[in-house]
N, C-alpha and C. Protein backbone atom coordinates (compact mmCIF):
# COMPACT_ATOMS: atom_id res chain seq x y z
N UNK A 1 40.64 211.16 -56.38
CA UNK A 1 40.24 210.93 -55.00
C UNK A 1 39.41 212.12 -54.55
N UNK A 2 37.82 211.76 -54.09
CA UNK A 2 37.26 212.66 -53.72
C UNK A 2 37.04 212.93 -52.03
N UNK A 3 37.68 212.28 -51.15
CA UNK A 3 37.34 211.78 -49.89
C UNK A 3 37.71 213.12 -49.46
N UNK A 4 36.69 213.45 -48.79
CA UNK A 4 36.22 214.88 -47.65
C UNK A 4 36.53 214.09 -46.09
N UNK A 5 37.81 215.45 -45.84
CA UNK A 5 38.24 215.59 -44.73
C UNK A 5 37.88 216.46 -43.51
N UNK A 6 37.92 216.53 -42.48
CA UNK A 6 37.38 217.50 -41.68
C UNK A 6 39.09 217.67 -40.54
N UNK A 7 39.78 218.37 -40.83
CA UNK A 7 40.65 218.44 -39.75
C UNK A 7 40.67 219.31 -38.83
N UNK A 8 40.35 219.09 -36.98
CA UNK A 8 40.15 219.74 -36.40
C UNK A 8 41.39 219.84 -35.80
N UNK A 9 41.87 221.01 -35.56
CA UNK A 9 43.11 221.10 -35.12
C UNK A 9 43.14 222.71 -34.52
N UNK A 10 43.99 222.74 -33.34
CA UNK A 10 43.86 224.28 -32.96
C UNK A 10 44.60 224.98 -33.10
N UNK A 11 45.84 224.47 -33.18
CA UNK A 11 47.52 225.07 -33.36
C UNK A 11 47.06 225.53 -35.39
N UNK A 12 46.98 226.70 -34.92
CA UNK A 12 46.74 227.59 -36.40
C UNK A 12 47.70 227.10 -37.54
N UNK A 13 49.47 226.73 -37.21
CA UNK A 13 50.68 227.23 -38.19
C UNK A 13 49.95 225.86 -38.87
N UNK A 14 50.00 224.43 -37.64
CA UNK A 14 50.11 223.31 -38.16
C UNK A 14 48.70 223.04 -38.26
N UNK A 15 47.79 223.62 -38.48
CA UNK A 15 46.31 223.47 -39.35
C UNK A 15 46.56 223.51 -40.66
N UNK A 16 47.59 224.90 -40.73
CA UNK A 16 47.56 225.19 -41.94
C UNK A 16 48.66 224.12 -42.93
N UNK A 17 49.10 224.18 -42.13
CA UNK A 17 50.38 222.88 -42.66
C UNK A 17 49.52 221.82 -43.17
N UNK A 18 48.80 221.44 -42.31
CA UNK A 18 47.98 219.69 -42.60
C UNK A 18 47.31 220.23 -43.83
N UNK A 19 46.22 221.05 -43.63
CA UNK A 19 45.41 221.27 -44.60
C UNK A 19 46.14 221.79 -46.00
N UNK A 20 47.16 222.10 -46.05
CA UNK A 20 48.30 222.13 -47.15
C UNK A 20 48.45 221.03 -47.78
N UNK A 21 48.56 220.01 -47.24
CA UNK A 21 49.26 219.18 -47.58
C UNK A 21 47.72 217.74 -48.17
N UNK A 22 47.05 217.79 -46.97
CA UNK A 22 45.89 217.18 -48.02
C UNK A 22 45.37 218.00 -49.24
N UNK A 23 45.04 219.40 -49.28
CA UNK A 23 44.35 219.42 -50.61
C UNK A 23 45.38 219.25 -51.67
N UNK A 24 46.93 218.96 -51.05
CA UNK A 24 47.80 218.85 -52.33
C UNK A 24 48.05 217.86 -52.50
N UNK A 25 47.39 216.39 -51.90
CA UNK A 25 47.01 215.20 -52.01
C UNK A 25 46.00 214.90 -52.91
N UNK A 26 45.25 215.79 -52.73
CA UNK A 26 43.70 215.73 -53.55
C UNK A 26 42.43 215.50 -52.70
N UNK A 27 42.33 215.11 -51.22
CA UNK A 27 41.20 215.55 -50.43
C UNK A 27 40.26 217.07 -50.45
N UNK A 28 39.80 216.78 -50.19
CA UNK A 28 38.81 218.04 -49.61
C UNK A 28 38.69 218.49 -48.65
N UNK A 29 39.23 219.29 -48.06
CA UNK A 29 39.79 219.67 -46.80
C UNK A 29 38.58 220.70 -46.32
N UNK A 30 37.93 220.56 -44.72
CA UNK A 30 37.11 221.08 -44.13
C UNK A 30 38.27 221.58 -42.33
N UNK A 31 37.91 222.73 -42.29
CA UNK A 31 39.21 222.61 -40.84
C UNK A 31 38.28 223.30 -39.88
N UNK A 32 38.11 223.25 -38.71
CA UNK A 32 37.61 223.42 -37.20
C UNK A 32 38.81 223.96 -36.59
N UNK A 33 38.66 225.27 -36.15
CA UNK A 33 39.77 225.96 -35.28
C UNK A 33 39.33 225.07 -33.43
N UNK A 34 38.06 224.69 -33.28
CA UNK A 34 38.52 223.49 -32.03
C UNK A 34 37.12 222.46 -31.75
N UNK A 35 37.30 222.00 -30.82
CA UNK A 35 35.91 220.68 -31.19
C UNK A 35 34.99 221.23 -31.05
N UNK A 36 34.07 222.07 -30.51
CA UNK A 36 32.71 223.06 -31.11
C UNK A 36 32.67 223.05 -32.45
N UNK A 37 33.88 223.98 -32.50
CA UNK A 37 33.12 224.24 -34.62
C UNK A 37 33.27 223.08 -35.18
N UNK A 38 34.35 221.88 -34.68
CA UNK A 38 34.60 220.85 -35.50
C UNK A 38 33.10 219.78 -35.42
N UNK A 39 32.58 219.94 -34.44
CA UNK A 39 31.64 218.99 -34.56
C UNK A 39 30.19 219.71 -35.00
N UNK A 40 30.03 221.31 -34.83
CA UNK A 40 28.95 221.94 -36.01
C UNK A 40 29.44 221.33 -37.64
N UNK A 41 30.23 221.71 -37.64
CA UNK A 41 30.41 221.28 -38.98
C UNK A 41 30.61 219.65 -39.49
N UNK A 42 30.92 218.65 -38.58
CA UNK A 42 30.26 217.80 -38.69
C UNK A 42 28.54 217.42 -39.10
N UNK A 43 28.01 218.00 -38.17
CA UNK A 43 26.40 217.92 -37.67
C UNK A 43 26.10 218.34 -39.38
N UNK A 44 26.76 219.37 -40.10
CA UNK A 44 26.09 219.87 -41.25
C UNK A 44 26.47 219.16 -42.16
N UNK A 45 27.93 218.12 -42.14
CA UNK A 45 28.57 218.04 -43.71
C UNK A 45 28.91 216.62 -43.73
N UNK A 46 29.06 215.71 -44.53
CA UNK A 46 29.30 214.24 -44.26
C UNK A 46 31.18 214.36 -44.17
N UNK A 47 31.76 212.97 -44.02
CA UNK A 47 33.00 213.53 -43.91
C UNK A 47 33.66 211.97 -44.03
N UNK A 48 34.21 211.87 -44.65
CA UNK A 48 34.93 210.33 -44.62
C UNK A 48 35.84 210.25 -43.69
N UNK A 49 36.27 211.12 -43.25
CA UNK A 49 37.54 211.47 -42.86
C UNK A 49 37.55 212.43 -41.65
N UNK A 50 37.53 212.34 -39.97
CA UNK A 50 37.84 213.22 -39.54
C UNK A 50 39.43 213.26 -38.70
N UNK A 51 40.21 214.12 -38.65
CA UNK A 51 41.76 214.24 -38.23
C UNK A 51 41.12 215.58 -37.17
N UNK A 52 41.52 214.57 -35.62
CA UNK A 52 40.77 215.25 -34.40
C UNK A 52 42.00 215.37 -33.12
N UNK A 53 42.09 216.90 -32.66
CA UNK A 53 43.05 217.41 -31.99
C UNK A 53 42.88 216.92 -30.63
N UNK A 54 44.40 216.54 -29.72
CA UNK A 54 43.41 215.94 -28.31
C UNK A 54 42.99 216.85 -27.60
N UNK A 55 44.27 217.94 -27.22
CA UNK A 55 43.46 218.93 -26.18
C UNK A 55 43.53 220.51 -26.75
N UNK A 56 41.92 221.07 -27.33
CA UNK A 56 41.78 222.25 -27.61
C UNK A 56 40.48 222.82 -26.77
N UNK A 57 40.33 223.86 -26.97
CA UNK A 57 39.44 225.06 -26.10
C UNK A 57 37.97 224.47 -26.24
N UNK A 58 36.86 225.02 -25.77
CA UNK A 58 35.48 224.40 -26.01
C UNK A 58 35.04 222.61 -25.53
N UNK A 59 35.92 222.28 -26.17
CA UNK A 59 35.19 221.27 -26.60
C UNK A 59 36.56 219.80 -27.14
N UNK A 60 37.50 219.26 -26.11
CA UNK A 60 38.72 218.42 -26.32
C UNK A 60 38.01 217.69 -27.09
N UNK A 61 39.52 217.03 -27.98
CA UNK A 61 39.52 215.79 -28.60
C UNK A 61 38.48 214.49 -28.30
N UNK A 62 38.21 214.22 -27.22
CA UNK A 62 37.58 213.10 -26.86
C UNK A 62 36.44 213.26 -26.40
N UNK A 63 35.94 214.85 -26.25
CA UNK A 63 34.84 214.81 -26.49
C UNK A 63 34.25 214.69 -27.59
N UNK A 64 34.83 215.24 -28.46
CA UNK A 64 34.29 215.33 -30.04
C UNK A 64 34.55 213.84 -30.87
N UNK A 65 35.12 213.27 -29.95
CA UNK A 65 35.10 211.45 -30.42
C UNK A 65 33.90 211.11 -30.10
N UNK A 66 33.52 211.25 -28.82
CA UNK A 66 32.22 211.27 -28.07
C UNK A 66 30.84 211.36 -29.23
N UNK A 67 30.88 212.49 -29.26
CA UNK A 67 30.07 212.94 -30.20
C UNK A 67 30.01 212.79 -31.06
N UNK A 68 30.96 212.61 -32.25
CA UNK A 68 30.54 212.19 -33.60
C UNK A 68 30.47 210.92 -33.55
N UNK A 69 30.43 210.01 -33.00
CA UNK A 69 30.08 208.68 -32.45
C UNK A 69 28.65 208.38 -32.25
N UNK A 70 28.28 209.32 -31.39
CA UNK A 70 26.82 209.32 -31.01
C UNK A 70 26.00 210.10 -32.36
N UNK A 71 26.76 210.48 -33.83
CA UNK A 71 26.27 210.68 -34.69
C UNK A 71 24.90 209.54 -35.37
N UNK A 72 25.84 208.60 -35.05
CA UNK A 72 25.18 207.15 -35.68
C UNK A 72 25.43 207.64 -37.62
N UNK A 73 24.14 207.43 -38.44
CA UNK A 73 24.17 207.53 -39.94
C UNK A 73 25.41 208.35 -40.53
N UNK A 74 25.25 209.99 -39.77
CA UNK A 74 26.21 211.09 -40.36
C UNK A 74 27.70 210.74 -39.68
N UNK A 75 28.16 210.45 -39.17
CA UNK A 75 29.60 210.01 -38.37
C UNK A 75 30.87 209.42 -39.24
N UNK A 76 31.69 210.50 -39.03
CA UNK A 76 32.84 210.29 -40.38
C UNK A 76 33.07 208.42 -40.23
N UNK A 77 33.18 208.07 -41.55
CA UNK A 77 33.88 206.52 -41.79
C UNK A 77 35.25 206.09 -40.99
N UNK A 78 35.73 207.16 -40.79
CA UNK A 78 37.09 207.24 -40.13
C UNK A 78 37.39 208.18 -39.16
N UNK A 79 38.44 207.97 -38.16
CA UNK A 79 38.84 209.14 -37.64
C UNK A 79 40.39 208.55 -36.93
N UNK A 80 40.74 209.79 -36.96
CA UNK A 80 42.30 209.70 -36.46
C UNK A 80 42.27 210.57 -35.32
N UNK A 81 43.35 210.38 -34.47
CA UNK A 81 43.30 210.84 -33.20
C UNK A 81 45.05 211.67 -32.98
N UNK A 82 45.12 212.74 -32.91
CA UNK A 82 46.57 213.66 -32.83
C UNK A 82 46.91 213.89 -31.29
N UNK A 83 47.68 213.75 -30.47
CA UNK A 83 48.03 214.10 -29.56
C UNK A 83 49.22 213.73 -29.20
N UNK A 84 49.79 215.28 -28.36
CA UNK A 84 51.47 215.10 -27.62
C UNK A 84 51.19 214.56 -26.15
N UNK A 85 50.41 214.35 -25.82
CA UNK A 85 50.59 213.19 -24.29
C UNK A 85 51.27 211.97 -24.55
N UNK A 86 51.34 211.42 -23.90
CA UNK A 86 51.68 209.86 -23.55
C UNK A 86 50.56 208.61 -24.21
N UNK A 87 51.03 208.12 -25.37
CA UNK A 87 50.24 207.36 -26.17
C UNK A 87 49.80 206.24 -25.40
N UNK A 88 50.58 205.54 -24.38
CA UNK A 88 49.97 204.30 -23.50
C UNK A 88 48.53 205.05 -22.79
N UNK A 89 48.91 206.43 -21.95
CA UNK A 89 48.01 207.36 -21.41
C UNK A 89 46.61 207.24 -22.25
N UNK A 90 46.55 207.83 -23.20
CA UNK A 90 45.62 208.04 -24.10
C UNK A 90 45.08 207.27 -24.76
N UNK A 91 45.61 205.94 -24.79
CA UNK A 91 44.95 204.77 -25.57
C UNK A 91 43.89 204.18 -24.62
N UNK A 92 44.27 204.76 -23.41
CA UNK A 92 43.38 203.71 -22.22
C UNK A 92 41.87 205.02 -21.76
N UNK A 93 42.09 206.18 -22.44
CA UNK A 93 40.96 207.12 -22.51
C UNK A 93 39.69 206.06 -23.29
N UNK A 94 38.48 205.89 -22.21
CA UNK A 94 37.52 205.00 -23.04
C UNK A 94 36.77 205.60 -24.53
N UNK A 95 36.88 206.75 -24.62
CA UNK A 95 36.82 207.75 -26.07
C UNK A 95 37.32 206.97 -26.88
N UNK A 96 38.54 206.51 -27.02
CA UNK A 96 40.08 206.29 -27.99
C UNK A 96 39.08 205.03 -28.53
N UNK A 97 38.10 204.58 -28.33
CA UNK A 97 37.80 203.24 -28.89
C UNK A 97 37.00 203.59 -30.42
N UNK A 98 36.47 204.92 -30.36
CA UNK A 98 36.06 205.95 -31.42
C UNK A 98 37.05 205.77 -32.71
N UNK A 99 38.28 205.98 -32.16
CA UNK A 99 39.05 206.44 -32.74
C UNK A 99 40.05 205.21 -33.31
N UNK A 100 40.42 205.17 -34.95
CA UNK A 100 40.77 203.67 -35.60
C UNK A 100 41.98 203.91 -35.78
N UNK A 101 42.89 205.77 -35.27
CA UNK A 101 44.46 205.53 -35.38
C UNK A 101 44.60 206.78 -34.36
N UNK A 102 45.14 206.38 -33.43
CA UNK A 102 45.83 207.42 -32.12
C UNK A 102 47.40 207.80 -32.98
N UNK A 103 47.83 209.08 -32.92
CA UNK A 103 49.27 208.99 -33.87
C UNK A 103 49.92 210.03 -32.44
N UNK A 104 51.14 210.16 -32.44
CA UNK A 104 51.95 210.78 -31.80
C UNK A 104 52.21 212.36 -32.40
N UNK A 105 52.16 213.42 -31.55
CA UNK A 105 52.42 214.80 -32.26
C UNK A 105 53.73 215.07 -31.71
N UNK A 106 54.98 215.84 -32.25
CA UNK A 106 55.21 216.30 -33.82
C UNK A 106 54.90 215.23 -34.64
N UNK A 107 53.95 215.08 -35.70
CA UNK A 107 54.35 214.51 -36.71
C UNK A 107 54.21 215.00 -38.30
N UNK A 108 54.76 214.72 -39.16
CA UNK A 108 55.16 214.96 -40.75
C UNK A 108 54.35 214.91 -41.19
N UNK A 109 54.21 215.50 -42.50
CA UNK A 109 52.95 215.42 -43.11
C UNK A 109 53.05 214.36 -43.79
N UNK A 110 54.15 214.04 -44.19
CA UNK A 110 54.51 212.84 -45.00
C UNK A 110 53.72 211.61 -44.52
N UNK A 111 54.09 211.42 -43.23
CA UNK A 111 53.32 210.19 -42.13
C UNK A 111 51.56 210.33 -41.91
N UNK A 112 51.41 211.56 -41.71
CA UNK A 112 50.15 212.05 -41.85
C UNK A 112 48.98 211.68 -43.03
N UNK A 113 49.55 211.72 -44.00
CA UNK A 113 49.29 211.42 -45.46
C UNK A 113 49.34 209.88 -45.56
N UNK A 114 50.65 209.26 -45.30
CA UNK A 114 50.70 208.07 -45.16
C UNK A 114 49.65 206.75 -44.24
N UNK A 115 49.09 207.70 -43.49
CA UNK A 115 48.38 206.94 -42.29
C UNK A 115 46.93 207.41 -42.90
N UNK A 116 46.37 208.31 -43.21
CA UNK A 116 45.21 208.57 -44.08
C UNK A 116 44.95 207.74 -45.02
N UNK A 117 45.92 207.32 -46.20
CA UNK A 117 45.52 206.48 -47.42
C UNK A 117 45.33 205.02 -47.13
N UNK A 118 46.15 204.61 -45.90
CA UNK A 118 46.08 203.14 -45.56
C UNK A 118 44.85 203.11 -44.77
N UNK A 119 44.18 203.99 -43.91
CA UNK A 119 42.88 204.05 -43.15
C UNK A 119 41.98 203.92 -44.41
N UNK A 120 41.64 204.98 -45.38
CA UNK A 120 40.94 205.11 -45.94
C UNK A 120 40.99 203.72 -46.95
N UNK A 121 42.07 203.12 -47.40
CA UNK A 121 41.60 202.30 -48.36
C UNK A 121 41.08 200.86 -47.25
N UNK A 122 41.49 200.48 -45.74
CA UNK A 122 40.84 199.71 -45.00
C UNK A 122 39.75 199.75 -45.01
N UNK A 123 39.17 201.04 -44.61
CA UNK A 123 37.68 201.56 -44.10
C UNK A 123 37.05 201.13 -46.15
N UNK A 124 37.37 201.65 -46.74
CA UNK A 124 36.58 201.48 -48.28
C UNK A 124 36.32 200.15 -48.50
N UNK A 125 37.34 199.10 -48.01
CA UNK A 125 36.68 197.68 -48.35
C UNK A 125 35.77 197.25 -47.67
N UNK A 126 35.74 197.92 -46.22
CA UNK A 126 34.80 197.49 -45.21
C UNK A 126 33.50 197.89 -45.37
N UNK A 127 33.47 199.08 -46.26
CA UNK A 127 31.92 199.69 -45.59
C UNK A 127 31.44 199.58 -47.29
């Protein structure tokens, strides 16, 4: 499995946690300390895969849905959406329509992992 990830996330411990745990999946792990750098490094790198924080410094979650949206060609195949608000709340953010899995934070890497391979093998038959 070669699928390049981009996980933007701001909480440092559990960046490092996620990004642990995909390259020991076998992704390719790209990480954004918040949506500025996450979406430069978008702009530069293709990404099958982006795992996008809701509320960090610069530049929130839903803006950077925003934006790699308005990528058009370069715009990850996928994206997942992390946030501890209120999931009814956040599903009704008109951004969230960007986004093909809103997940609840704390969550496992186990689930994390789990919700990646079922996106990714959806999105692979589709595109």
């Amino acid at each position: 499995m070669s699928e390049r990830v981009l996980l933007v996330e701001d909480n440092a411990p559990l960046r490092a946690q996620f990004q642990q745990a995909l390259t020991s999946a076998g992704y390719q792990v790209c990480t954004a300390v918040n949506g500025l750098d996450g979406f430069s490094k978008a702009q530069n790198q293709e990404f099958d895969l982006c795992i996008v924080d809701h509320l960090m410094p610069l530049m929130n979650g839903p803006q950077l849905l925003k934006n790699l949206h308005a990528m058009a060609d370069n715009a990850p195949r996928a994206v997942i959406f992390l946030t501890t608000q209120d999931l009814n709340v956040v599903e009704e953010l008109p951004e969230m329509c960007v986004a093909d899995i809103i997940l609840a934070k704390p969550l496992t890497t186990m689930d994390l992992l789990h919700n990646i391979e079922s996106l990714l093998e959806q999105t692979a038959t589709v595109t």
